[in-house]
Protein backbone atom coordinates (compact mmCIF):
# COMPACT_ATOMS: atom_id res chain seq x y z
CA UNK A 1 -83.30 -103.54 16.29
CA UNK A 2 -80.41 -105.48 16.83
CA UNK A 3 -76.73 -104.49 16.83
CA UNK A 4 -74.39 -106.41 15.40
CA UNK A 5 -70.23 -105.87 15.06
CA UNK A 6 -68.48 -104.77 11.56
CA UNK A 7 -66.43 -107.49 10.62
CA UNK A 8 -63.04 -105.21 10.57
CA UNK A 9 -59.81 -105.17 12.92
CA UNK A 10 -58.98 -101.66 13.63
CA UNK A 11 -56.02 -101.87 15.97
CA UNK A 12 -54.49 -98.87 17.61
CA UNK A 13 -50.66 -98.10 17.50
CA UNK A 14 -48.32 -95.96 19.09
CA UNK A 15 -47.24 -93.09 16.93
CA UNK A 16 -43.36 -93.01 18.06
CA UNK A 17 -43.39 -96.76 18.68
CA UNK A 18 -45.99 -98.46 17.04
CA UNK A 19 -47.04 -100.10 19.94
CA UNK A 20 -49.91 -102.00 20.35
CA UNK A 21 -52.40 -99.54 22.36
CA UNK A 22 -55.95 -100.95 21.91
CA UNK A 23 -58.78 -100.98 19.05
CA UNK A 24 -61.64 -99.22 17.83
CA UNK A 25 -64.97 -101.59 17.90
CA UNK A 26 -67.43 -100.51 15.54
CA UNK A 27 -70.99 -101.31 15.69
CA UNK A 28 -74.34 -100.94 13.13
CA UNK A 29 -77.78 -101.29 13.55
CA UNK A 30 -79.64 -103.52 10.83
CA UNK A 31 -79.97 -100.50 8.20
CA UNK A 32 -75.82 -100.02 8.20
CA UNK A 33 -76.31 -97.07 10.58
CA UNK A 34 -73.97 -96.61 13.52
CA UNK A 35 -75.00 -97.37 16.43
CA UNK A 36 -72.04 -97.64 18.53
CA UNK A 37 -68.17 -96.81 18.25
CA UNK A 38 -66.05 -98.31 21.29
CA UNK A 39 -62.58 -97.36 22.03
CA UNK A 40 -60.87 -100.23 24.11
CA UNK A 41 -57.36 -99.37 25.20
CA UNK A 42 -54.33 -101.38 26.68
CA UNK A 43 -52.77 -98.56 28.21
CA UNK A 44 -52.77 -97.72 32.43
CA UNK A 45 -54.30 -94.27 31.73
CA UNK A 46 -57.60 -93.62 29.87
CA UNK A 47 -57.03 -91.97 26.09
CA UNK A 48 -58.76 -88.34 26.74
CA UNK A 49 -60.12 -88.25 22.77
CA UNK A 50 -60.53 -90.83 19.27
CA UNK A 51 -57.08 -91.77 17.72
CA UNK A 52 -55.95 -89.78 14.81
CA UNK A 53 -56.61 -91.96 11.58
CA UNK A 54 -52.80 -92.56 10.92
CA UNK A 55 -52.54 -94.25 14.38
CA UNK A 56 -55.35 -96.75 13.21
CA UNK A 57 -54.53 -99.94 11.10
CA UNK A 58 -57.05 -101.62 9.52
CA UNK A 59 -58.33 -104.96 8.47
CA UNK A 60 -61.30 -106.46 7.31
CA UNK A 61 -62.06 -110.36 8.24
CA UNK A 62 -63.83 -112.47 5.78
């Protein structure tokens, strides 16, 4: 069954800044179930865990 990418923008920000720090990718399989959830950051270190919600701003393309 193929994968295919939720049509959403779920950007990462810096909590003291609001910097731009990367975006959450989120993937379903036909049947709406999750298949995948990818965390691509901007940053030179690796994030160690998921951003809190509030960090995480949200938009859905049409």
């Amino acid at each position: 069954m193929a994968s295919r990418l939720v049509p959403v923008d779920a950007h990462v920000h810096d909590r003291r800044s609001s910097a731009y720090t990367g975006e959450l990718l989120v993937w379903l399989d036909a049947g709406a179930t999750l298949s995948a959830l990818e965390y691509a950051w901007t940053t030179d270190e690796m994030p160690t865990c998921l951003p809190y919600t509030d960090r995480v701003r949200l938009t859905i393309r049409y």
